[in-house]
C-alpha atoms as a PDB file:
ATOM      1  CA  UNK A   1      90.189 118.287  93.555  1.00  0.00           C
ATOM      2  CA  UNK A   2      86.927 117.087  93.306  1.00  0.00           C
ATOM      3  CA  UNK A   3      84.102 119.022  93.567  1.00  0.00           C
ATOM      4  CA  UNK A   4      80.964 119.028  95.614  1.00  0.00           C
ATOM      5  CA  UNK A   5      77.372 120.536  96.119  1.00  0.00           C
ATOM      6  CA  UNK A   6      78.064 121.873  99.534  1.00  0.00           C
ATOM      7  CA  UNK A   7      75.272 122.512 102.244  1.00  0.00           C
ATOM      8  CA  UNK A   8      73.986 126.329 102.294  1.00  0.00           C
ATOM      9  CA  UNK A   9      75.848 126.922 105.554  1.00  0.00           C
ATOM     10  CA  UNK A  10      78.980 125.581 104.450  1.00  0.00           C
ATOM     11  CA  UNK A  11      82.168 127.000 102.211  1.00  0.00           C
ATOM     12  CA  UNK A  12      85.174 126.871 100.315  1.00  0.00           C
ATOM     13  CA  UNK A  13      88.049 128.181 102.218  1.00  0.00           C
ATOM     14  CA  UNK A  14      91.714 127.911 102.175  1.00  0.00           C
ATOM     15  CA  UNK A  15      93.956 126.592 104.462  1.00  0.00           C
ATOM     16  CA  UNK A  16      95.681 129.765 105.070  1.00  0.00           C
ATOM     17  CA  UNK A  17      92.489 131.578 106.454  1.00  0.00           C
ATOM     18  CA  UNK A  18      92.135 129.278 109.150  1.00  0.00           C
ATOM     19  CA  UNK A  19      95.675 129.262 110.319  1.00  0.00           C
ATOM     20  CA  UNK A  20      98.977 130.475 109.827  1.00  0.00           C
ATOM     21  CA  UNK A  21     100.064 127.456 108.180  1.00  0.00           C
ATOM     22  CA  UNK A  22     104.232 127.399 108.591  1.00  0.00           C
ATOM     23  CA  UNK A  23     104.646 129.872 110.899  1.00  0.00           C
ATOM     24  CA  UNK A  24     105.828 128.279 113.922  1.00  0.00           C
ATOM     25  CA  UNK A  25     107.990 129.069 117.388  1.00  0.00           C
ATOM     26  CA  UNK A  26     111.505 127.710 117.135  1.00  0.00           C
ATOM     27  CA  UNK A  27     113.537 126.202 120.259  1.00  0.00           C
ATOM     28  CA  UNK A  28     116.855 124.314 121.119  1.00  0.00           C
ATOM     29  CA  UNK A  29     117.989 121.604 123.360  1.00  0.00           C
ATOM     30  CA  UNK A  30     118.915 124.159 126.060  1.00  0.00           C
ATOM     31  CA  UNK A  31     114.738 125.486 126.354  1.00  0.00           C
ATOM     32  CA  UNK A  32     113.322 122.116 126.819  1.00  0.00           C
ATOM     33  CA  UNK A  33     113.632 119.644 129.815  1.00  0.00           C
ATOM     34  CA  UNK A  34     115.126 116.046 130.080  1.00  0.00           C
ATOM     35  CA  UNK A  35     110.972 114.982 130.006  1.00  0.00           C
ATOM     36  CA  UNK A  36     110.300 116.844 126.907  1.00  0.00           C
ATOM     37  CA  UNK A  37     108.303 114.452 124.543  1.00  0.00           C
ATOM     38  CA  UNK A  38     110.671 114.400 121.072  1.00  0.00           C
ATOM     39  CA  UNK A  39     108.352 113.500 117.952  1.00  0.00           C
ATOM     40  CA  UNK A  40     110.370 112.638 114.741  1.00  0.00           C
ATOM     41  CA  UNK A  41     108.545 111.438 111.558  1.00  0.00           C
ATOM     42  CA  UNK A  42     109.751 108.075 111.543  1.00  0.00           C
ATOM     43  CA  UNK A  43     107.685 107.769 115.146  1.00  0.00           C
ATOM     44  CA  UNK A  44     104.456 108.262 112.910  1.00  0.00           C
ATOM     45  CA  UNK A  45     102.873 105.424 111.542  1.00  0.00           C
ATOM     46  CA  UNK A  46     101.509 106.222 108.085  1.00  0.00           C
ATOM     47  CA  UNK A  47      97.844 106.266 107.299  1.00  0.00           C
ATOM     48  CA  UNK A  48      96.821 105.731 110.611  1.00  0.00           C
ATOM     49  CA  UNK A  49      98.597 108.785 112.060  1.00  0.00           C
ATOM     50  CA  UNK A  50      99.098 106.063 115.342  1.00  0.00           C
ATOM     51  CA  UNK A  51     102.268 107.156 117.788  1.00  0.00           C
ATOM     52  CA  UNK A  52     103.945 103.886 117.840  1.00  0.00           C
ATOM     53  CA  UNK A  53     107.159 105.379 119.646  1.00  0.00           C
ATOM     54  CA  UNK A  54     107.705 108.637 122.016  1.00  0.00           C
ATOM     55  CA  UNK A  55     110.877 109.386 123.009  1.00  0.00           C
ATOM     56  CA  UNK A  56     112.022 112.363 125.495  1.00  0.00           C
ATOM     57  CA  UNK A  57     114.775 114.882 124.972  1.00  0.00           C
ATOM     58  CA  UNK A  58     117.255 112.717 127.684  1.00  0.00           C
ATOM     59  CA  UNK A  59     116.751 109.629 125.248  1.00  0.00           C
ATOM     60  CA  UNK A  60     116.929 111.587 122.299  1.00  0.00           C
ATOM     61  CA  UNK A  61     118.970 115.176 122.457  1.00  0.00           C
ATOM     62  CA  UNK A  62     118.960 117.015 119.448  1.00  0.00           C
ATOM     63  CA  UNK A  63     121.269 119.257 118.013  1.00  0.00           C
ATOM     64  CA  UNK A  64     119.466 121.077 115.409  1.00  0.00           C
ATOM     65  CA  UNK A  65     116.117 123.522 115.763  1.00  0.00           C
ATOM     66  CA  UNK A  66     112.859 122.169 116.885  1.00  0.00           C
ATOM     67  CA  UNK A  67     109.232 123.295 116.142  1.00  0.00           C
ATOM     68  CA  UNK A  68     107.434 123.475 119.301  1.00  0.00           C
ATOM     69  CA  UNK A  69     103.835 122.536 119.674  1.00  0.00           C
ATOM     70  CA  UNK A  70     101.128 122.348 122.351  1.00  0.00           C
ATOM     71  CA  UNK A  71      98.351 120.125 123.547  1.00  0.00           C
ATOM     72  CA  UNK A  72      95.700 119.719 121.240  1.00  0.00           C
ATOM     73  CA  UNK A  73      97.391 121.336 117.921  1.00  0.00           C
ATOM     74  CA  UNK A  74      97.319 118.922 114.933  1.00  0.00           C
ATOM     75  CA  UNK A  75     100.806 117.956 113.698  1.00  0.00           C
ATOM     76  CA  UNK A  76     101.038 117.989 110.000  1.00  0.00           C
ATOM     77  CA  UNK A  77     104.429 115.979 108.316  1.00  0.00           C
ATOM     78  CA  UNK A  78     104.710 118.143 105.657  1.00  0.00           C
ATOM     79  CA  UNK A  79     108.040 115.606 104.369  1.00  0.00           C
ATOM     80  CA  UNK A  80     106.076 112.640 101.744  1.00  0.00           C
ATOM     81  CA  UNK A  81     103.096 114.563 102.653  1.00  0.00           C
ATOM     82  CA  UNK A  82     101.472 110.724 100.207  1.00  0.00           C
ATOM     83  CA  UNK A  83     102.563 109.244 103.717  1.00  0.00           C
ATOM     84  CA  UNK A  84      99.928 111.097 105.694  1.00  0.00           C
ATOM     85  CA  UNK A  85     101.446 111.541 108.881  1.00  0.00           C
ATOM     86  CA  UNK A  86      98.946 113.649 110.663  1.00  0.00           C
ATOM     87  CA  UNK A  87      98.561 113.862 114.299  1.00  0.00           C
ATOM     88  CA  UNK A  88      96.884 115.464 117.058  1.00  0.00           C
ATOM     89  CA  UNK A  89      98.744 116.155 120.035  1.00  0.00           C
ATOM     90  CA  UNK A  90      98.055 114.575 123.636  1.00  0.00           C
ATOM     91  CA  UNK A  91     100.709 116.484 125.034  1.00  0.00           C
ATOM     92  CA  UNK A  92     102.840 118.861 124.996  1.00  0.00           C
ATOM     93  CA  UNK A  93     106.579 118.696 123.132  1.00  0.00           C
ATOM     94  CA  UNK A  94     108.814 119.436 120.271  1.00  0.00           C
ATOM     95  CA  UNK A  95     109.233 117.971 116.793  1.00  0.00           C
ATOM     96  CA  UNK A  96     111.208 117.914 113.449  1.00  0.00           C
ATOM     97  CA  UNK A  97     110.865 121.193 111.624  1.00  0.00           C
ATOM     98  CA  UNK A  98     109.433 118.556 108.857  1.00  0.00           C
ATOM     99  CA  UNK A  99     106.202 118.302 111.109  1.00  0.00           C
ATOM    100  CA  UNK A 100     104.125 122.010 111.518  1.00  0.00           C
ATOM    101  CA  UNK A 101     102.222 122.269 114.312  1.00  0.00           C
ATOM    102  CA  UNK A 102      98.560 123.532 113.387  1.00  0.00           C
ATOM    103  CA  UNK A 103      96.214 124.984 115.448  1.00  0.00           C
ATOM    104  CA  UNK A 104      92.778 126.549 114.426  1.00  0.00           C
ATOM    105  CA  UNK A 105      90.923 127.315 117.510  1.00  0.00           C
ATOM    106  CA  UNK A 106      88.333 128.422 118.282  1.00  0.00           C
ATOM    107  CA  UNK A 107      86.798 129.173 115.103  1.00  0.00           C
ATOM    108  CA  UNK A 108      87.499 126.068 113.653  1.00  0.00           C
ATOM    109  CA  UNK A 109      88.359 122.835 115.885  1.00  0.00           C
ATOM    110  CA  UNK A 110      91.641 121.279 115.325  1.00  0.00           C
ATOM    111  CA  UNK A 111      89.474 117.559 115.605  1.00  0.00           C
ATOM    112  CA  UNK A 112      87.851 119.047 112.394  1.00  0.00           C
ATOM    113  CA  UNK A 113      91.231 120.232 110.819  1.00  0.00           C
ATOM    114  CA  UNK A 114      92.617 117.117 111.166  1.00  0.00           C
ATOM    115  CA  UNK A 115      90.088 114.889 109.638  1.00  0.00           C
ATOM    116  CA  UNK A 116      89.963 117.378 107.075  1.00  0.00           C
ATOM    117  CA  UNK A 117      94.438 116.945 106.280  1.00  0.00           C
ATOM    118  CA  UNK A 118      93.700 113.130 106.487  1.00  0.00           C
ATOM    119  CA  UNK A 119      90.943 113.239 102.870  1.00  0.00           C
ATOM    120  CA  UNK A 120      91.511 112.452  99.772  1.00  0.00           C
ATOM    121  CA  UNK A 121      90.871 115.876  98.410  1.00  0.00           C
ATOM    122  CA  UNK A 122      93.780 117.536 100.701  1.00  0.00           C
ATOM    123  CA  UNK A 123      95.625 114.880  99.032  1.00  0.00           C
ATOM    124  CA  UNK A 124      95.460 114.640  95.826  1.00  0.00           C
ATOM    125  CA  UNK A 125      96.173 118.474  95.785  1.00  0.00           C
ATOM    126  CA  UNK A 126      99.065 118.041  97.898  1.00  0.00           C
ATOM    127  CA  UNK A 127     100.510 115.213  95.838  1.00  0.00           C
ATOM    128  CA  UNK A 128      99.957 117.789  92.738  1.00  0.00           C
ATOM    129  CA  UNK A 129     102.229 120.843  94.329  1.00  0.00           C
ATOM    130  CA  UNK A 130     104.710 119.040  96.242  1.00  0.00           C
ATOM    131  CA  UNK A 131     108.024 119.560  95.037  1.00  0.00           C
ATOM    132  CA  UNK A 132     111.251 117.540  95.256  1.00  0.00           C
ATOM    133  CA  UNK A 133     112.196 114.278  93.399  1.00  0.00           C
ATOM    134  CA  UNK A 134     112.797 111.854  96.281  1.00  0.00           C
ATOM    135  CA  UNK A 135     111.882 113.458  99.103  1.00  0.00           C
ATOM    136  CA  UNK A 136     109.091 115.691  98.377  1.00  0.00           C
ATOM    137  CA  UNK A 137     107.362 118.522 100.697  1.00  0.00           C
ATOM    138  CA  UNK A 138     104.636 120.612 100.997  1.00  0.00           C
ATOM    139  CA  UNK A 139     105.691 124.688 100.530  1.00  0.00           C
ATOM    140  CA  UNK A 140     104.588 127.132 102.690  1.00  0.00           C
ATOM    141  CA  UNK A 141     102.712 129.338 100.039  1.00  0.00           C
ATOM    142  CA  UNK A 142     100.977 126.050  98.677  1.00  0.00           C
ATOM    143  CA  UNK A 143     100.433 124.881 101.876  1.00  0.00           C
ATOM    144  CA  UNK A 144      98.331 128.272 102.815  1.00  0.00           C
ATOM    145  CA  UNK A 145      96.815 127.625  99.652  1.00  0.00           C
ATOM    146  CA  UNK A 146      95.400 124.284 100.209  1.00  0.00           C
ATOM    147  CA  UNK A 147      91.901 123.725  99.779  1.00  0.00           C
ATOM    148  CA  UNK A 148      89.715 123.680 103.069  1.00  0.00           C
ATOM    149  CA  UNK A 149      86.014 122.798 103.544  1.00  0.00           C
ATOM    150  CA  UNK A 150      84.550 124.706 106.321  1.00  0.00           C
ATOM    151  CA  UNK A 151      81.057 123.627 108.230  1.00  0.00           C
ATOM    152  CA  UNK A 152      79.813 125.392 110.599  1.00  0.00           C
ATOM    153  CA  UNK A 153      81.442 124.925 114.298  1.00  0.00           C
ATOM    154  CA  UNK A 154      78.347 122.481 115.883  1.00  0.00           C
ATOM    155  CA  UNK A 155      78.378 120.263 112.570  1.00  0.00           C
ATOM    156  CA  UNK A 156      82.423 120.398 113.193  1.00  0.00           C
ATOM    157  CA  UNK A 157      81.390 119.409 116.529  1.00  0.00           C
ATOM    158  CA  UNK A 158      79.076 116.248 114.929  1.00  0.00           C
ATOM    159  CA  UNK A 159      81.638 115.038 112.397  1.00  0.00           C
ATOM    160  CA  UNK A 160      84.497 114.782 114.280  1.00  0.00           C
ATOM    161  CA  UNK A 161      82.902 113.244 117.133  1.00  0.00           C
ATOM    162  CA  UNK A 162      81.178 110.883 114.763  1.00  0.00           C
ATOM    163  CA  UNK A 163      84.453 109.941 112.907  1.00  0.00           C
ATOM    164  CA  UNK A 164      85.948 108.995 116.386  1.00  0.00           C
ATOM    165  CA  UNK A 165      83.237 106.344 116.594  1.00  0.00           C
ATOM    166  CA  UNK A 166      83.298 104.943 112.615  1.00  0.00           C
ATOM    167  CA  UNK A 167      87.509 105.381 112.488  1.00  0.00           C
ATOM    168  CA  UNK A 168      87.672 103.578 115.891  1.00  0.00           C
ATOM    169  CA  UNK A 169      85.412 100.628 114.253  1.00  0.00           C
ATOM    170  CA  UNK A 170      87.102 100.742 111.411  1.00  0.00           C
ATOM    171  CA  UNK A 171      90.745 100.089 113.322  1.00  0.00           C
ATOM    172  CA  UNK A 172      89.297  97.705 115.103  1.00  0.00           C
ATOM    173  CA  UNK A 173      88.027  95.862 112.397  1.00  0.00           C
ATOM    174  CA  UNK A 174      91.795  95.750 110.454  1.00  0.00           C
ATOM    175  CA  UNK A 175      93.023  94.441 113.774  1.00  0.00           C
ATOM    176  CA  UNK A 176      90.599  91.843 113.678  1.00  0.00           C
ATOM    177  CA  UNK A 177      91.077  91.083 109.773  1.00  0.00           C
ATOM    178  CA  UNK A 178      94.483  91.201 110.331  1.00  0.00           C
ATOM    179  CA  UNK A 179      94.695  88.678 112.914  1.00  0.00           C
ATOM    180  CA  UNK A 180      93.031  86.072 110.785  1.00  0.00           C
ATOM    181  CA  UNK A 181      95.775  84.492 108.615  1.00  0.00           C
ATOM    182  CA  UNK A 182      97.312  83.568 112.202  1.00  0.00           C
ATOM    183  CA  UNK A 183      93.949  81.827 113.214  1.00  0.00           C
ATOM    184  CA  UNK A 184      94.081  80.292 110.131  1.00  0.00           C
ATOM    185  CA  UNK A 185      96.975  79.100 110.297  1.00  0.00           C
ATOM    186  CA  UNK A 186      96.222  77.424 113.919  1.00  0.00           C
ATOM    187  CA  UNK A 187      93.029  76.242 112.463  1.00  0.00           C
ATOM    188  CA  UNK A 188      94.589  74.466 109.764  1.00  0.00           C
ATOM    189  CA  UNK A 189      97.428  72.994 112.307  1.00  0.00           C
ATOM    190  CA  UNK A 190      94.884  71.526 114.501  1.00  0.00           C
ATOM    191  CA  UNK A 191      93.057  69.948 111.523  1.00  0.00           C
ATOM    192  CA  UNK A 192      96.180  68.259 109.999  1.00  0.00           C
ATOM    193  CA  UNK A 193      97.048  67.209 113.961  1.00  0.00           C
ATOM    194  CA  UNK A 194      93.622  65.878 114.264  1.00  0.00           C
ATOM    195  CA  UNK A 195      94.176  63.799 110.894  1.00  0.00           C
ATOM    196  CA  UNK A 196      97.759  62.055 111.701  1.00  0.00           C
ATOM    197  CA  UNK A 197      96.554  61.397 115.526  1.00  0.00           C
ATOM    198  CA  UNK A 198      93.673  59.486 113.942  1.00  0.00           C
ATOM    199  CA  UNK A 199      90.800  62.284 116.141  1.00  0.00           C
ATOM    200  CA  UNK A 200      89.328  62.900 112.682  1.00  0.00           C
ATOM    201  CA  UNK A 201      88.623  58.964 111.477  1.00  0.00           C
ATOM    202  CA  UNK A 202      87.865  57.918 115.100  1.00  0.00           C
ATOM    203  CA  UNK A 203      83.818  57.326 114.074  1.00  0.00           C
ATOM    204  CA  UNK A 204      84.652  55.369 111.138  1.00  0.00           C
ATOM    205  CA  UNK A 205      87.041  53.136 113.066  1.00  0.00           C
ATOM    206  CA  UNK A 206      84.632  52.438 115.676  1.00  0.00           C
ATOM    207  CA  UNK A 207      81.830  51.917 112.866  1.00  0.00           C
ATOM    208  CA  UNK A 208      84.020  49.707 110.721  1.00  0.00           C
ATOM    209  CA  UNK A 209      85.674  47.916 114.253  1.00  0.00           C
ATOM    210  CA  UNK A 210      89.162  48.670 112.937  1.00  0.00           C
ATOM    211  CA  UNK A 211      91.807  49.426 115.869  1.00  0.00           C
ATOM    212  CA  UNK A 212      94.668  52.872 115.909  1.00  0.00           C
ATOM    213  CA  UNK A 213      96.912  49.867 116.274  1.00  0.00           C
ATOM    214  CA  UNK A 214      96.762  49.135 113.012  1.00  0.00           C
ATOM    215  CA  UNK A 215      98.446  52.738 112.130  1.00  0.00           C
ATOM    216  CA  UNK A 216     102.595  52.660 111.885  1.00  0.00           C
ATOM    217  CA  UNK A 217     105.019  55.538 112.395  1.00  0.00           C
ATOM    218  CA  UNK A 218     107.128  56.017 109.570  1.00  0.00           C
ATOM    219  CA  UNK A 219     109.923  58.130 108.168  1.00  0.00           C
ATOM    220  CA  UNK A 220     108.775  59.748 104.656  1.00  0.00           C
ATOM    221  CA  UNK A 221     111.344  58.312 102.818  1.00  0.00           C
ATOM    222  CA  UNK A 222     109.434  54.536 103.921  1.00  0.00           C
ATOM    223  CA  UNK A 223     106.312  55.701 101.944  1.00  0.00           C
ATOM    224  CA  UNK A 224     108.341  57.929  99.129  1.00  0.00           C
ATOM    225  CA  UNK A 225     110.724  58.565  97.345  1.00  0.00           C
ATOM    226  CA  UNK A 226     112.570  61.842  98.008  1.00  0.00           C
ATOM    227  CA  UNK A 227     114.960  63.471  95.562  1.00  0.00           C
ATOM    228  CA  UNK A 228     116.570  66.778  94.926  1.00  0.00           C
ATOM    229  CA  UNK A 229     118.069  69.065  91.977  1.00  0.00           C
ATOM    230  CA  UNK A 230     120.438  70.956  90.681  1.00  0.00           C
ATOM    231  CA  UNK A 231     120.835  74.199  89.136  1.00  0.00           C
ATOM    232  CA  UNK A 232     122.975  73.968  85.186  1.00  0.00           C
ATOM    233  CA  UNK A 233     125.953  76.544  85.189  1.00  0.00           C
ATOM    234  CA  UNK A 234     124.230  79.891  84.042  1.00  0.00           C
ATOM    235  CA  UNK A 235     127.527  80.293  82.104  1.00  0.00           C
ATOM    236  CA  UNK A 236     126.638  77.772  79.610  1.00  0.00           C
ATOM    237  CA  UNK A 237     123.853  79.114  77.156  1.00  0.00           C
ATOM    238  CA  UNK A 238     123.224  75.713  75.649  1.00  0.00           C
ATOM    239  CA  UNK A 239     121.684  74.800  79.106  1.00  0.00           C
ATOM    240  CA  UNK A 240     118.929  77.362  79.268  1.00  0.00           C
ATOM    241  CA  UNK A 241     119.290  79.330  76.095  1.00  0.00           C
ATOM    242  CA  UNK A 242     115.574  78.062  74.430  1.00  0.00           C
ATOM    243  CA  UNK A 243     114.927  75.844  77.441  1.00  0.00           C
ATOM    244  CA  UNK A 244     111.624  74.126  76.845  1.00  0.00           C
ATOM    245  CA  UNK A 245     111.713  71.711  80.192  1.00  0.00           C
ATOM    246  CA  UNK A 246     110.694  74.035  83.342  1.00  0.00           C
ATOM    247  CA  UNK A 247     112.693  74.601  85.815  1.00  0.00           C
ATOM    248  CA  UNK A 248     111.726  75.362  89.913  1.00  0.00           C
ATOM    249  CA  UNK A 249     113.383  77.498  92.396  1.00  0.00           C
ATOM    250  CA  UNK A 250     112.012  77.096  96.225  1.00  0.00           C
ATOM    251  CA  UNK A 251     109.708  80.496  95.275  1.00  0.00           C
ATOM    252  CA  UNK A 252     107.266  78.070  93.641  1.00  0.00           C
ATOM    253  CA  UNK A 253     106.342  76.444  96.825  1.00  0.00           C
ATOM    254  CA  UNK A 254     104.493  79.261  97.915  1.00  0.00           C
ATOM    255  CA  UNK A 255     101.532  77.917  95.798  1.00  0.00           C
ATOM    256  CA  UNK A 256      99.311  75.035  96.970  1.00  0.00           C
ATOM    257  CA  UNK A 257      99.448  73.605  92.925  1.00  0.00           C
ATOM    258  CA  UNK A 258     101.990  74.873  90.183  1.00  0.00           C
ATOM    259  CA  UNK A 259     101.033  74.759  87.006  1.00  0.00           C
ATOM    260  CA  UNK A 260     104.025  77.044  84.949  1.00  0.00           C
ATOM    261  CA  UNK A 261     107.422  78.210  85.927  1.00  0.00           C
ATOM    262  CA  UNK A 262     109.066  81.090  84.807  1.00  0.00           C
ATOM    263  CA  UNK A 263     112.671  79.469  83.824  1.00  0.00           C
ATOM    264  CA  UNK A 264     113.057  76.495  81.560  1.00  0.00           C
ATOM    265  CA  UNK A 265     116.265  74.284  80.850  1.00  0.00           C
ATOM    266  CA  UNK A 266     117.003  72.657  77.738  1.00  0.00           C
ATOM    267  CA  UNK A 267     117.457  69.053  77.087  1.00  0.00           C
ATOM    268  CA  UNK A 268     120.747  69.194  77.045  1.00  0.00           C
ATOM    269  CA  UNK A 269     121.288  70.138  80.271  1.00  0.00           C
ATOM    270  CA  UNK A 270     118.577  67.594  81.503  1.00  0.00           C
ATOM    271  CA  UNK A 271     121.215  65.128  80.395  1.00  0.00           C
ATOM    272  CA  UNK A 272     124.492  66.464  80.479  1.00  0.00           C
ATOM    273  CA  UNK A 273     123.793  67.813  84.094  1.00  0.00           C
ATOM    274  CA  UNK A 274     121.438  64.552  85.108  1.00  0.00           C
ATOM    275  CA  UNK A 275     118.518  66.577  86.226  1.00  0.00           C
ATOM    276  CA  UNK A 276     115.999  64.478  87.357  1.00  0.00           C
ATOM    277  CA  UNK A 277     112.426  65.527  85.574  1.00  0.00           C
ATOM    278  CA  UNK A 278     109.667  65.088  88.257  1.00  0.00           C
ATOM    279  CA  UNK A 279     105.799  64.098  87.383  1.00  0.00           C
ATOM    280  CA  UNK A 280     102.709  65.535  88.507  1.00  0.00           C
ATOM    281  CA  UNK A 281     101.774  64.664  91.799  1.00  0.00           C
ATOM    282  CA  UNK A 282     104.963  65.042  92.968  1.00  0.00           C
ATOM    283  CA  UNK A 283     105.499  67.345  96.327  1.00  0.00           C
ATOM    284  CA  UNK A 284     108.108  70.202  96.039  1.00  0.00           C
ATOM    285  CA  UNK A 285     108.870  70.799  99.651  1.00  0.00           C
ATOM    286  CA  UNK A 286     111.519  74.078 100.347  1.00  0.00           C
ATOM    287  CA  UNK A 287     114.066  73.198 102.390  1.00  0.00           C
ATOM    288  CA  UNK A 288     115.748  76.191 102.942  1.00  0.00           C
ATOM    289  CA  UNK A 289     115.208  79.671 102.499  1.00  0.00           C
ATOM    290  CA  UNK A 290     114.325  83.380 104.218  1.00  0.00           C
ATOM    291  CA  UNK A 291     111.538  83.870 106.206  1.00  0.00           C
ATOM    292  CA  UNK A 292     108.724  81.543 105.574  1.00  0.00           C
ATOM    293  CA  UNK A 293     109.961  80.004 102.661  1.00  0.00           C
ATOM    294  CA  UNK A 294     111.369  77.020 104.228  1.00  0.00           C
ATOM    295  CA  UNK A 295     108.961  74.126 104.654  1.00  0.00           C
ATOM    296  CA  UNK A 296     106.957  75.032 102.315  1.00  0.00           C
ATOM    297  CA  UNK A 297     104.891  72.417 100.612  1.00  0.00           C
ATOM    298  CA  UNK A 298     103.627  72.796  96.277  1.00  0.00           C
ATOM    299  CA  UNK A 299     101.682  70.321  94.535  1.00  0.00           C
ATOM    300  CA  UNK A 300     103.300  69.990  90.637  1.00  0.00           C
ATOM    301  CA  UNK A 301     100.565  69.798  87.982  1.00  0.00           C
ATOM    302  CA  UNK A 302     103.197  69.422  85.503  1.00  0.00           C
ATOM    303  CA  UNK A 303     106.288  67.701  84.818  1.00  0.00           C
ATOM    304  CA  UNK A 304     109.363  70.162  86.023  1.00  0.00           C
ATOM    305  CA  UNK A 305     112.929  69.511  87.480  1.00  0.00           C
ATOM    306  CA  UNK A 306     114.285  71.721  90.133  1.00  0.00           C
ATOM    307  CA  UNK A 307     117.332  73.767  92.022  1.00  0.00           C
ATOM    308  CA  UNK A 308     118.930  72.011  95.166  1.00  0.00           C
ATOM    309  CA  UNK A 309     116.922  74.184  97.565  1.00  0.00           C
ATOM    310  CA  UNK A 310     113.713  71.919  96.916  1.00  0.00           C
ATOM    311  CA  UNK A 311     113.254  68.633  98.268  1.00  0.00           C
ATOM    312  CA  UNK A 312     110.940  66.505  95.442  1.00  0.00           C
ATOM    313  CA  UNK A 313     108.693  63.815  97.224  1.00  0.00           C
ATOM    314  CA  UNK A 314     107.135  61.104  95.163  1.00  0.00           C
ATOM    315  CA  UNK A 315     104.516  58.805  96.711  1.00  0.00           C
ATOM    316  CA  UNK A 316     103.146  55.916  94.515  1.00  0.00           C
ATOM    317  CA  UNK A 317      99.604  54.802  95.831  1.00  0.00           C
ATOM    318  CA  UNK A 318      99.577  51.797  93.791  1.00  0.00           C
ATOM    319  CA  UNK A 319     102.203  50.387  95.288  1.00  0.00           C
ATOM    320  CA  UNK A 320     102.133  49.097  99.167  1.00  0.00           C
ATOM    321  CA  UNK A 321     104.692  50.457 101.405  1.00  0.00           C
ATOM    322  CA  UNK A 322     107.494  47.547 101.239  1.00  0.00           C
ATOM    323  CA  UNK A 323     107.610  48.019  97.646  1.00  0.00           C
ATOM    324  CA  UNK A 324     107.978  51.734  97.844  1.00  0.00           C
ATOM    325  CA  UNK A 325     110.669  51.237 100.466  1.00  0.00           C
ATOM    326  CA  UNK A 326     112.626  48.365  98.393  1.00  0.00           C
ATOM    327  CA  UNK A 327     112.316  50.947  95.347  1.00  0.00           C
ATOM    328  CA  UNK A 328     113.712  53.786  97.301  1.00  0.00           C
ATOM    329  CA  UNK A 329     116.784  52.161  98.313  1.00  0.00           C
ATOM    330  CA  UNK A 330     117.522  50.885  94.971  1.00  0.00           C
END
């Protein structure tokens, strides 16, 4: 833990001497009612200690023993305590006997408590006693033995209220950061669908008296030429075995340019499987894949072939489009 030049009126404490950290009243289905708010772990999000689903005891009857907690107590998951899973309770309910329901009043205000479970210090000394491989846990004896910085009960007051105010900015502030690959994206949509509707040259036609007539919908393959690959049998070592020719899956696409791969084919199998060897300039477009993969669109800064997921697109600009066409059908 690390340490700090603490205020006169503040002190080292442990966790232990502010409550009675695992002690805790026990209940079964049979105490509660149907309404009974039933918090598991897995309904804690990590980090931000948000309740993203509350179930009751009719949607979710348990068979085994239950802590049972009270309005206002903080909630501590004491299960992957690197997950912290703290909360403080709105209401009143039940919960795993992997959660352990905290509460420090009034000497020391749960707010205050549970900012304090949520710093780094708590965890970094949690993370150093926790035992268990996969699934570790904080003790009872360590956990009344955790480190605890106690202010006095009006600056308790002051910081929690004041970390309401920053944390809620803060949240706010992801939300809005993580909204902006999607506006982004929209942006960028609108752009490209102001370019092909001819919106974005509109000025220079009407500067240059040249008509959107002049424009002609066509099919890719009119302007390019579109090939795909193939992937050599991996059972045959002579194909990749000191492969010095590089070789693209549909994973490269999710790069505006490529400039390396990270599997190479030899020259054997360039001719004994006819792999065709693409140039720079050409498009790699994914045409299948999970998630986002397909449609995809890489720019190859380097001559590569490719597997039979990508779809290679060659445009020549020095040639006009009949030519292009004629050589496509070829």
């Amino acid at each position: 833990m690390s340490q700090h030049k603490l205020p006169p009126e503040w002190c080292n404490a442990k966790l232990g001497d502010v409550v009675q950290y695992g002690k805790t009243q026990k209940c079964v289905l049979s105490d509660v009612s149907d309404s009974t708010w039933v918090l598991e772990l897995e309904d804690v999000e990590k980090e931000s200690s948000r309740v993203f689903a509350r179930k009751t005891a009719a949607e979710r009857p348990f068979k085994s023993t239950k802590n049972i907690f009270y309005k206002g107590n903080v909630l501590y998951g004491k299960l992957r305590p690197y997950l912290n899973k703290v909360v403080l309770a709105d209401e009143q309910g039940v919960c795993t006997t992997e959660i352990i329901p905290l509460d420090a009043e009034p000497f020391v205000l749960n707010r205050y408590l549970f900012y304090w479970l949520k710093t780094h210090d708590f965890l970094s000394y949690v993370n150093e006693v926790s035992y268990g491989v996969n699934m570790p846990r904080l003790g009872t004896k360590d956990g009344i033995s955790a480190p605890m910085v106690l202010a006095p009960l009006v600056e308790q007051q002051i910081i929690a209220d004041k970390l309401d105010t920053l944390l809620a900015q803060v949240d706010n502030t992801k939300a809005r950061l993580e909204r902006i690959p999607a506006i982004l994206k929209r942006f960028r949509q609108s752009v490209l669908a102001a370019a092909v509707s001819g919106r974005l040259t509109e000025e220079w036609r009407k500067e240059h008296g040249v008509s959107i007539a002049a424009w002609k919908q066509m099919k890719i393959g009119d302007v390019s030429i579109v090939a795909t690959g193939k992937t050599p049998s991996r059972k045959e070592s002579k194909y990749w075995q000191a492969g010095e020719i590089p070789w693209l899956t549909s994973a490269s696409t999710g790069a505006i340019y490529t400039n390396s791969a990270e599997q190479y084919v030899t020259q054997f199998a360039v001719a004994d499987c006819s792999l065709k060897i693409f140039p720079p300039g050409t498009l790699l477009l994914a045409m299948y894949g999970e998630g986002k993969t397909r449609g995809q669109v890489t720019e190859l800064k380097i001559s590569a072939t490719c597997n039979q997921a990508c779809a290679a697109v060659m445009a020549n600009e020095k040639q006009d489009n009949t030519q292009l066409s004629q050589a496509s059908t070829s």
